[in-house]
Each structure stands twice: as structure tokens, then as C-alpha cells.
Protein backbone atom coordinates (compact mmCIF):
# COMPACT_ATOMS: atom_id res chain seq x y z
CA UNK A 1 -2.65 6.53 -17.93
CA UNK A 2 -2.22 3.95 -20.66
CA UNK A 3 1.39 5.09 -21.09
CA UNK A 4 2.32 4.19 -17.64
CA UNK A 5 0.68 0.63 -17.79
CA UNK A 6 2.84 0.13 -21.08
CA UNK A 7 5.54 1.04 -19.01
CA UNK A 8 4.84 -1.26 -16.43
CA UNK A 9 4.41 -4.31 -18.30
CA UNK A 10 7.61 -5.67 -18.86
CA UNK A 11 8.39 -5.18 -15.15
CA UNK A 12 4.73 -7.08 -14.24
CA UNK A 13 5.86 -9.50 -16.71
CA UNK A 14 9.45 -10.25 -15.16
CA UNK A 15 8.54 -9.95 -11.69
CA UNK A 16 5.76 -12.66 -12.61
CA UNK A 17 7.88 -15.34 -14.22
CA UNK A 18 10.55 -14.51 -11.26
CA UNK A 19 7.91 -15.73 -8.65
CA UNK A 20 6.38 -18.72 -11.06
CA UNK A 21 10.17 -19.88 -11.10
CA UNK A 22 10.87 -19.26 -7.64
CA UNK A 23 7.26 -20.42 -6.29
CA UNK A 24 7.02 -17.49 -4.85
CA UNK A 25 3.35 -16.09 -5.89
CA UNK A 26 1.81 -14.82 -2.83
CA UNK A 27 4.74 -13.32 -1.49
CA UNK A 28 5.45 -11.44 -4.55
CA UNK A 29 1.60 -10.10 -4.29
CA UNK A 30 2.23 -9.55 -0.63
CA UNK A 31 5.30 -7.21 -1.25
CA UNK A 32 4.18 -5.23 -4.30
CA UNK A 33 0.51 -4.34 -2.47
CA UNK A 34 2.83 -3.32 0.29
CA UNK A 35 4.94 -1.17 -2.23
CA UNK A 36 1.94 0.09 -4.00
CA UNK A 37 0.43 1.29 -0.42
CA UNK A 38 3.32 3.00 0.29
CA UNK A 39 4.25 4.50 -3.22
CA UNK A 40 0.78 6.10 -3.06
CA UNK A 41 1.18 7.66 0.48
CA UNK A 42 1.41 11.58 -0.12
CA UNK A 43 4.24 11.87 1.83
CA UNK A 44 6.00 9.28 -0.29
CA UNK A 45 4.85 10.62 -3.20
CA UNK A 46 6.97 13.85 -2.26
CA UNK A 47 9.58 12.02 -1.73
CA UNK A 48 9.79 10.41 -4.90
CA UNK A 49 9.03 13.63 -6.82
CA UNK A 50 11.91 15.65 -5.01
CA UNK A 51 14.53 17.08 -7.11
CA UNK A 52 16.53 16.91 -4.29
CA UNK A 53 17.00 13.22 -3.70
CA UNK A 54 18.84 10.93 -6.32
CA UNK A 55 17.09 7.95 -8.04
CA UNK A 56 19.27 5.76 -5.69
CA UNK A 57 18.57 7.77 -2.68
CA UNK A 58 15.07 7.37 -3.59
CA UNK A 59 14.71 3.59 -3.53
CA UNK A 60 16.84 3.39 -0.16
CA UNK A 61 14.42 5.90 1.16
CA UNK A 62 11.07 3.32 -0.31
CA UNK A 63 13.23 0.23 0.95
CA UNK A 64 13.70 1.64 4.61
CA UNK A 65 10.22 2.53 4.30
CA UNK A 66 9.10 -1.28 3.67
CA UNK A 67 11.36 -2.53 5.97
CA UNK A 68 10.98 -6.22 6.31
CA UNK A 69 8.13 -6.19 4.18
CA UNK A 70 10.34 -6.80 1.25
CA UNK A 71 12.93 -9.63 0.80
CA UNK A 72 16.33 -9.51 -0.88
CA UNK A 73 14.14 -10.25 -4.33
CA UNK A 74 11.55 -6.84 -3.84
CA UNK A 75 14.65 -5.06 -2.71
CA UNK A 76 16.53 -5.40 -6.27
CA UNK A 77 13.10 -4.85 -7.84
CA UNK A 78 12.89 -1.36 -6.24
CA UNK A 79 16.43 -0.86 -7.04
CA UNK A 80 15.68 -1.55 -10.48
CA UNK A 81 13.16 0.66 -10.73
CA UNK A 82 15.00 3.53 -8.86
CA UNK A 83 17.92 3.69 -11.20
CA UNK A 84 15.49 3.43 -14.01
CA UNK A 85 13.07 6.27 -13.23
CA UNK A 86 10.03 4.31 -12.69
CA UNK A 87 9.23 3.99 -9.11
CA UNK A 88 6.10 5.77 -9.82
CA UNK A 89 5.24 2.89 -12.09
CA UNK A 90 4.65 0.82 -8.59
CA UNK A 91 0.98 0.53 -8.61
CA UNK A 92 0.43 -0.24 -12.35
CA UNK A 93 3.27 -2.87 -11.66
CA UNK A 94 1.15 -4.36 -8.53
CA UNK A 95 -2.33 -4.67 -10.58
CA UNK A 96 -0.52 -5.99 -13.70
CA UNK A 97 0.84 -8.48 -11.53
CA UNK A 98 -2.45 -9.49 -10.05
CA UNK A 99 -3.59 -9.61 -13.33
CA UNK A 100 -1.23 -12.36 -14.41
CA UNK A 101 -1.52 -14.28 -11.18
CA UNK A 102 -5.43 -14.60 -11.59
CA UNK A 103 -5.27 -15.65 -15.05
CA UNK A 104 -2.76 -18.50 -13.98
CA UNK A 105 -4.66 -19.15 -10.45
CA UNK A 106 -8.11 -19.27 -12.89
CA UNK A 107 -9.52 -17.11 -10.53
CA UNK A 108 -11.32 -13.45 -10.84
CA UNK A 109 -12.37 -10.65 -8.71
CA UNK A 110 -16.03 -9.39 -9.42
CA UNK A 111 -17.83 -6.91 -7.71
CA UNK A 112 -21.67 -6.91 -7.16
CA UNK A 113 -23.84 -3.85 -6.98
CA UNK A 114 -27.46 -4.36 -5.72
CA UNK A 115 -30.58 -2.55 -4.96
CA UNK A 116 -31.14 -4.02 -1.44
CA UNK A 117 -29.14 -6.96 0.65
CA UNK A 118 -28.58 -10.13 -1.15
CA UNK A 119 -28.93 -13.28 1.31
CA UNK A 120 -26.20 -16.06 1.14
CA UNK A 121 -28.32 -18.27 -0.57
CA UNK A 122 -28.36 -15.89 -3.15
CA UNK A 123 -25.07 -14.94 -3.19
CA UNK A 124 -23.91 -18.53 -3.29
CA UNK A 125 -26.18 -18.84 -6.97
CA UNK A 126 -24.89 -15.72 -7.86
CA UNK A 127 -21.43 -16.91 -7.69
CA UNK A 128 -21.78 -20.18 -8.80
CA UNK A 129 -23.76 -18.46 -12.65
CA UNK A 130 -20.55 -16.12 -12.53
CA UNK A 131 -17.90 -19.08 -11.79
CA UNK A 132 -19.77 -21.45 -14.63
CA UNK A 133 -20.32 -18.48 -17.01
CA UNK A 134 -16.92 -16.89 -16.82
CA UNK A 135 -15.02 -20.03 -16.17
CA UNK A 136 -13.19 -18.91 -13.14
CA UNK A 137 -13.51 -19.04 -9.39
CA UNK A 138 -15.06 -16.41 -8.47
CA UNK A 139 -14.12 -13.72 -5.65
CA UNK A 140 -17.40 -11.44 -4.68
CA UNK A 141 -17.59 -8.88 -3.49
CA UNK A 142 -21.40 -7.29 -2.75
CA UNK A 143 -22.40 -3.35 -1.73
CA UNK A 144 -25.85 -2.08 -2.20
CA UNK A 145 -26.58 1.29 -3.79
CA UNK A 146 -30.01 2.20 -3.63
CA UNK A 147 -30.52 4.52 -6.36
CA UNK A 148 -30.96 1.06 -8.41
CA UNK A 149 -34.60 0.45 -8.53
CA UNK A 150 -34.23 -3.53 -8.71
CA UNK A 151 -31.85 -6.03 -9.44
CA UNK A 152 -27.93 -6.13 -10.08
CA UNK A 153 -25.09 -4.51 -12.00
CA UNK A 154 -21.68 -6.78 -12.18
CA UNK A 155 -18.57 -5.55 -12.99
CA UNK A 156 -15.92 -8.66 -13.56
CA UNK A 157 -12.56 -6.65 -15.12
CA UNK A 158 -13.91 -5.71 -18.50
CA UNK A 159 -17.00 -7.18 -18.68
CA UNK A 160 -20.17 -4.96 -17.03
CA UNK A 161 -23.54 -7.25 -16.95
CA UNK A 162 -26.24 -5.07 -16.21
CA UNK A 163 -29.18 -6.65 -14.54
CA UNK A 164 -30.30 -3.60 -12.91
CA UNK A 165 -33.89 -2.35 -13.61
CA UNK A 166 -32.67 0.94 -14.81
CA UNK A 167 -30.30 -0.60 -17.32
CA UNK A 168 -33.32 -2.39 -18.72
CA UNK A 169 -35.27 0.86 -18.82
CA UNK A 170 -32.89 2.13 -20.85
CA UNK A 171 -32.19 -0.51 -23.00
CA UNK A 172 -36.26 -0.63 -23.57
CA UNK A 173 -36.10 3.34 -24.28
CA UNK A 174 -33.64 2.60 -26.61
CA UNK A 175 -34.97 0.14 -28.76
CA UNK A 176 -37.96 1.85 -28.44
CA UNK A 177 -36.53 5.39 -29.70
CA UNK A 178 -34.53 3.46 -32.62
């Protein structure tokens, strides 16, 4: 898995400063979730794994696929990738891309597990700690998963805060058994 995101970097990276340049941001998100969607598709997926079909047959088959999804831009991007071997690396392309665009946008994605339904007044604190703590504007996203006894587990890319009663029951039985 980490081999594939290594190969996807330097096509994140270029597509990236292409749509800085051209001011083109949320259109370049817009096409490669659309690509990503569709590389994933099982049918697709066969496609792109025949033996039968060249690299450049391949791509035409993807761009047809897209269809006006995809300007002239995304079109030589899939081309690229197509004579290159790598349309598989589609999806690792889209989510390094996203990557770079939140960094530059200051924003991040965090997701929110709780024990039982958080209100919008709590939400609203919730997201304002996050925002001040992690210096980003924060997107939230809440489910509720009731085998936590209390509480809150946040995942925010890398970082995992724990607030969950169970985490703290371990982290007590731990320091306890230590």
C-alpha cells in the first residue's frame, strides 16, 4: 500500500501545482473524485486489469467513461497515466491531492465517534476546541457507536484523541498494571 502512495506522489504533486497555477482547485478535486469513483468500479477495475486492452486503449476506455466530467486538463492526466502504467494509482492520486489542497485551504476533515447523539450546541464547542487546537477549520463529521460506554473518540488524519470512557479504562488499567 505504501508503494503505491509513493507512486502517486509526484502525480498528486503536479496535478496540484497545475490547478494552484491555473486556479483551478475545486475542479481538479471534482474530476479526480470522479476518476477515483470510477477507477474503483469492479467493472472498471476489469477493464484496466485486461491483458487484452492496450495502456492507450485503456485510458480512452476511463475517458469515455467520465465523459464530460473531465476537461481537456484531466483528459491528458489520464493519458499520462495510461501510457505510464499507473491508472490504478487513481485513488491514491485523488486523496494525495486532497491532502495538499487542505493543507493550503487550512482546513481538515475530522470524524467524531460518540456514545449517544451530540446536540448542535455541542457540536458547535466541539468544533470550535478542534479548529483552535489543531489550527484549522474544521469539517465534522459525527456517527454514534454504542459499544462506547461514554464520551468521544476523534480521529483528525493522524492524530486519534480518545475521550471515550473505555479508552480511559484502559489507560487507568494500564498505569495501574505498570
Amino acid at each position: 500500500m505504501a508503494e503505491l502512495s509513493t507512486l502517486a506522489r509526484p502525480y498528486a504533486k503536479a496535478a496540484y501545482e497545475y490547478a494552484v497555477e491555473s486556479n483551478s482547485l475545486d475542479s481538479w478535486s471534482a474530476m479526480l473524485k470522479t476518476l477515483s469513483a470510477v477507477v474503483q468500479q469492479s467493472a472498471v477495475k476489469a477493464l484496466l486489469d485486461s491483458p487484452e486492452r492496450s495502456a492507450q486503449q485503456q485510458g480512452e476506455s476511463l475517458v469515455e467513461i467520465c465523459g464530460d466530467a473531465l476537461d481537456e486538463s484531466g483528459r491528458n492526466l489520464v493519458g499520462l497515466l495510461a501510457k505510464n502504467r499507473r491508472l490504478p494509482l487513481i485513488p491514491f492520486i485523488g486523496d494525495q491531492f486532497e491532502v495538499l489542497k487542505a493543507q493550503r485551504e487550512k482546513t481538515v476533515d475530522v470524524q467524531v465517534v460518540a456514545a449517544s447523539e451530540l446536540d448542535a450546541a455541542q457540536q458547535e464547542k466541539l468544533s470550535q476546541a478542534l479548529s483552535q487546537r489543531l489550527d484549522r477549520l474544521v469539517n465534522m463529521t459525527v456517527s454514534i457507536d454504542k459499544s462506547l460506554l461514554g464520551g468521544v473518540l476523534i480521529r483528525a488524519g493522524d492524530t486519534v484523541i480518545d475521550g471515550s470512557i473505555r479508552g480511559r479504562l484502559t489507560k487507568l488499567a494500564e498505569a495501574l498494571n505498570s
